[in-house]
Protein backbone atom coordinates (compact mmCIF):
# COMPACT_ATOMS: atom_id res chain seq x y z
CA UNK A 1 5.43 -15.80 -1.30
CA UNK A 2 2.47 -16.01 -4.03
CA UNK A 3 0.74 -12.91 -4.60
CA UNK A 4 -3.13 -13.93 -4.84
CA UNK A 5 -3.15 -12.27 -8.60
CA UNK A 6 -0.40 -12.85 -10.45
CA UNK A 7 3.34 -14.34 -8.72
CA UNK A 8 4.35 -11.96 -6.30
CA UNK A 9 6.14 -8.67 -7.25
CA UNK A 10 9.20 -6.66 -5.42
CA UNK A 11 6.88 -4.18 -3.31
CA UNK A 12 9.24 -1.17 -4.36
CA UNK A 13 8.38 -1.49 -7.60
CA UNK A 14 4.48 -0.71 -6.09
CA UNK A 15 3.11 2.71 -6.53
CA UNK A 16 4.45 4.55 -2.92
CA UNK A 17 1.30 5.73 -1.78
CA UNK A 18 -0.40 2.03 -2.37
CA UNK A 19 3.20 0.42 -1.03
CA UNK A 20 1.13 0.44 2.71
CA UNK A 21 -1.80 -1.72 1.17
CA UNK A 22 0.29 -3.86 -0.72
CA UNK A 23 2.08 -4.41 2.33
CA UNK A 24 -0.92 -5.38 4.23
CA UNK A 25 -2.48 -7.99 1.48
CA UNK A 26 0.89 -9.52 2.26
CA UNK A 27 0.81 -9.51 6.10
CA UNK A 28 -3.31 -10.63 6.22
CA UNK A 29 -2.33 -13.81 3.95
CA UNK A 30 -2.05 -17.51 5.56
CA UNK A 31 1.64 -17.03 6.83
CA UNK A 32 4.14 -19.81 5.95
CA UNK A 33 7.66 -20.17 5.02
CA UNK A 34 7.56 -18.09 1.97
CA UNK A 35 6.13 -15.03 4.13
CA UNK A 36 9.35 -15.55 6.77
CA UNK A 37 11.77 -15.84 3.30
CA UNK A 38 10.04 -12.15 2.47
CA UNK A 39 10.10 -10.44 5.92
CA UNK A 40 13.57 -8.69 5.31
CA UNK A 41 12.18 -7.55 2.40
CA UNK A 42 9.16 -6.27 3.46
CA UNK A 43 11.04 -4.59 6.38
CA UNK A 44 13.64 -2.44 3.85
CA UNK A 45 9.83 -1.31 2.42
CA UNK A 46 9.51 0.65 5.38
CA UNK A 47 12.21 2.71 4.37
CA UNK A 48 9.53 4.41 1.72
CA UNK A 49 6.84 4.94 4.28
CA UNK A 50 6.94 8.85 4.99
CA UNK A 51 4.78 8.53 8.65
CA UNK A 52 7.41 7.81 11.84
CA UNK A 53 3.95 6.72 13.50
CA UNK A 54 3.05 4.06 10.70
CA UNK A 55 6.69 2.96 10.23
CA UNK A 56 6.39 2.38 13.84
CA UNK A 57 3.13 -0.02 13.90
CA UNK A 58 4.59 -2.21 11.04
CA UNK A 59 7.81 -2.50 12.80
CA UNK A 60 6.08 -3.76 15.48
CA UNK A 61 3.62 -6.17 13.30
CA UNK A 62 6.75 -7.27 11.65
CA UNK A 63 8.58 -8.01 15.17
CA UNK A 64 5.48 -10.30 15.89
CA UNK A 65 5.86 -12.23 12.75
CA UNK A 66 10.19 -12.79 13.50
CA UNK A 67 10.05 -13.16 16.79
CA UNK A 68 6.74 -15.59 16.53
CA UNK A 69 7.47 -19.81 15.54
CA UNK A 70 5.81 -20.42 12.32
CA UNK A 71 3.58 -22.91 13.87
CA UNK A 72 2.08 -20.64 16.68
CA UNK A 73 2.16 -17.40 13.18
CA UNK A 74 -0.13 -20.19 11.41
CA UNK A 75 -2.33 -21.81 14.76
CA UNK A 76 -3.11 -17.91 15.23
CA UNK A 77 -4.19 -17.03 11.78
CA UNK A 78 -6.54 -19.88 11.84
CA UNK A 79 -7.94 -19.31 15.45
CA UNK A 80 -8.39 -15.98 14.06
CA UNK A 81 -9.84 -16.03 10.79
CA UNK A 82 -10.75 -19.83 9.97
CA UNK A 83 -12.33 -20.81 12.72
CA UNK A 84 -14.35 -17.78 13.83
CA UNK A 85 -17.26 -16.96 11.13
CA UNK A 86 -17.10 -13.64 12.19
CA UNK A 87 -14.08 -12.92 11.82
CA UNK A 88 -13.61 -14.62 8.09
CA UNK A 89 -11.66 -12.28 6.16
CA UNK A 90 -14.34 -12.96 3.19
CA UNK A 91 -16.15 -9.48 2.82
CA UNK A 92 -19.33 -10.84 1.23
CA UNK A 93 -20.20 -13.09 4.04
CA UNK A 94 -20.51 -10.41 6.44
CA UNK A 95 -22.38 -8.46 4.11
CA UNK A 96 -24.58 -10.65 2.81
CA UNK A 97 -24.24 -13.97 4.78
CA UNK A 98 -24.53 -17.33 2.17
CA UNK A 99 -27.55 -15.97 0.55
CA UNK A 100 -27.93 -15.53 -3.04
CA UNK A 101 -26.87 -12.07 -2.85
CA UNK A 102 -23.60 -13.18 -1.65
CA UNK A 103 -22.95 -15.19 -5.06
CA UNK A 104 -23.94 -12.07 -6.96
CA UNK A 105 -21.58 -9.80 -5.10
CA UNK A 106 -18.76 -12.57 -5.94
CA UNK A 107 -19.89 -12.45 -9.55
CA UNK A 108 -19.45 -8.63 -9.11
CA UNK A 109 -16.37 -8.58 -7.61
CA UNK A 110 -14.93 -11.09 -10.27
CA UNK A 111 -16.25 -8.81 -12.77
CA UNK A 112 -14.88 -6.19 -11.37
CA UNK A 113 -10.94 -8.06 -11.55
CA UNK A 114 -11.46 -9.15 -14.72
CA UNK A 115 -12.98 -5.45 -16.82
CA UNK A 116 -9.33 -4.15 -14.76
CA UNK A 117 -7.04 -6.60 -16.29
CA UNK A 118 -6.65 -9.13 -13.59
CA UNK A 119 -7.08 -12.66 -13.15
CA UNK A 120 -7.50 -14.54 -9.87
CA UNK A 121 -5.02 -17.33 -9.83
CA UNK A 122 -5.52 -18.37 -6.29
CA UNK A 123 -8.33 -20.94 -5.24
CA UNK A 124 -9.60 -17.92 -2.37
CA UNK A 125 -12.91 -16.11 -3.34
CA UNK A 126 -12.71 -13.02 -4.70
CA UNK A 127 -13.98 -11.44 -1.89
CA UNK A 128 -10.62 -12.71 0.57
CA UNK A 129 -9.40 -9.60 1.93
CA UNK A 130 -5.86 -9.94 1.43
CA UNK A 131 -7.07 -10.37 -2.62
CA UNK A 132 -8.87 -7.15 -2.98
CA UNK A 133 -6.36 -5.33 -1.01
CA UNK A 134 -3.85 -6.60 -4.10
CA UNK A 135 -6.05 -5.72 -6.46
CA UNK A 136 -6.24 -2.12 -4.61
CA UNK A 137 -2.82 -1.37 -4.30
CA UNK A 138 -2.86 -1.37 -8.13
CA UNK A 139 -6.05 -0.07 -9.16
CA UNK A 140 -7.01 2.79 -6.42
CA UNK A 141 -9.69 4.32 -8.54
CA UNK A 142 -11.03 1.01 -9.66
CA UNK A 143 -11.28 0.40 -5.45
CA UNK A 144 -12.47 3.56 -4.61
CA UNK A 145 -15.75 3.69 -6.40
CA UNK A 146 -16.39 0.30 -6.57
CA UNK A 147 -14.98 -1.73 -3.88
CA UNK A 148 -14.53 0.66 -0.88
CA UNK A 149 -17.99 1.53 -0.64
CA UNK A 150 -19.70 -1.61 -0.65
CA UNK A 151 -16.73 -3.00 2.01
CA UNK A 152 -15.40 0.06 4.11
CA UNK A 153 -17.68 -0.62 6.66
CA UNK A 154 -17.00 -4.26 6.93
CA UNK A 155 -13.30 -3.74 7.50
CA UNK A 156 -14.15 -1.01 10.10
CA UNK A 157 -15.83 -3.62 12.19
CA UNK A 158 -13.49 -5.94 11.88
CA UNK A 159 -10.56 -3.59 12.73
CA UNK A 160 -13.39 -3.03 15.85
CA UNK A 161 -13.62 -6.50 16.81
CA UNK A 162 -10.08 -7.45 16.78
CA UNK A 163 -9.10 -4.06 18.91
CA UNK A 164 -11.57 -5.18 21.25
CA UNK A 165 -10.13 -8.27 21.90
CA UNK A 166 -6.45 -7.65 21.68
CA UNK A 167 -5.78 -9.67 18.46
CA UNK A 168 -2.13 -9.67 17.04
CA UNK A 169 -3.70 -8.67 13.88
CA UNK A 170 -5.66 -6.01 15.70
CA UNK A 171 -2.36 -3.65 14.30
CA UNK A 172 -2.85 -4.69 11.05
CA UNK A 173 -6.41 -3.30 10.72
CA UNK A 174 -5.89 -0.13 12.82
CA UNK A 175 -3.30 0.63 9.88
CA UNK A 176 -5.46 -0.76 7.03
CA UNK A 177 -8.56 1.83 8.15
CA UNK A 178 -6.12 4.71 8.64
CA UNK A 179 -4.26 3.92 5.54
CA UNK A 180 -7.50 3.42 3.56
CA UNK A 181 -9.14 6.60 4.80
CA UNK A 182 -12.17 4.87 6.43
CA UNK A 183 -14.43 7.34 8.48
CA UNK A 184 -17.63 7.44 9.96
CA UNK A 185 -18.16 10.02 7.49
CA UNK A 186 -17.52 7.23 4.33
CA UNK A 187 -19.31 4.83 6.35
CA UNK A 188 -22.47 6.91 6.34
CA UNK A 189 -22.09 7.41 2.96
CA UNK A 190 -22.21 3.74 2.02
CA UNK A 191 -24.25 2.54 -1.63
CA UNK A 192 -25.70 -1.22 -2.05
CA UNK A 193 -25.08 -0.96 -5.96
CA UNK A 194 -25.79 -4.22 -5.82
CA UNK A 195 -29.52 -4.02 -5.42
């Protein structure tokens, strides 16, 4: 499985309290037969998650991804995310549509990877969910005041909309806002740096 930054590491060698996130940039990528080579793996990670309750959704989340044909794990992801605009797991769009402000947030995203020591070496934007959750999982403070305030609230609605209509993925999210700390509170509290 190819990490979207760099080839793809063992997730115990991840910081433990970013293991979760790591986990989910994993889970939220296109799923093929790399991802099914890597599901043992991922499910000794839960091992290192303290919560019964969270070590409880992923089991399930990873259940769905064994017990699920590859073919219906990929027709699913791209009902879900490729062929539903508003569902597209790139943050910018949702934010800003395809205006020019979009192409300056990528810029600023980009810029953002690259001042932390990472380069994108996967065609996705840099605005592809599953990449910025990477790119969290190993630079928390770089996320936190940069990244998490401009796209906390566009993961909260998406964690909405797939809840609301019963989405495997809908899991996935659920754990994503609890794991990221997303509130109402931090939603109010949301900054357009970019203007």
């Amino acid at each position: 499985m190819n990490s979207t930054f760099y080839k793809f590491i063992n997730l115990k060698m991840v910081k433990k309290m970013n293991v979760q996130i790591k986990l989910i940039s994993c889970l939220l990528q296109f799923p093929d037969e790399s991802l099914l080579k890597w599901l043992p793996e991922l499910r000794q990670v839960l091992n290192e998650i303290k919560s019964v309750s969270d070590r409880n959704r992923y089991d399930k989340i990873l259940s769905y991804f064994e017990q699920t044909p590859l073919i219906q794990l990929q027709e699913q992801y791209t009902e879900t995310f490729d062929l539903n605009s508003s569902n597209c797991m790139n943050l910018t769009y949702h934010r800003w549509g395809d205006t020019e402000k979009r192409g300056t947030a990528l810029a600023h995203l980009e810029e953002i990877y690259l001042k932390s020591g990472f380069e994108r070496i996967s065609s996705e934007l840099p605005d592809f969910l599953p990449l910025i959750l990477e790119f969290i999982s190993e630079r928390p403070h770089v996320a936190n005041s940069e990244i998490i305030p401009l796209y906390g609230t566009v993961v909260e609605a998406l964690a909405e909309r797939f809840g609301q209509a019963g989405q495997p993925y809908s899991l996935l999210f659920k754990q994503l806002i609890d794991t990221l700390g997303l509130s109402e509170a931090a939603a109010n509290s949301q900054v357009d740096a970019l203007d």
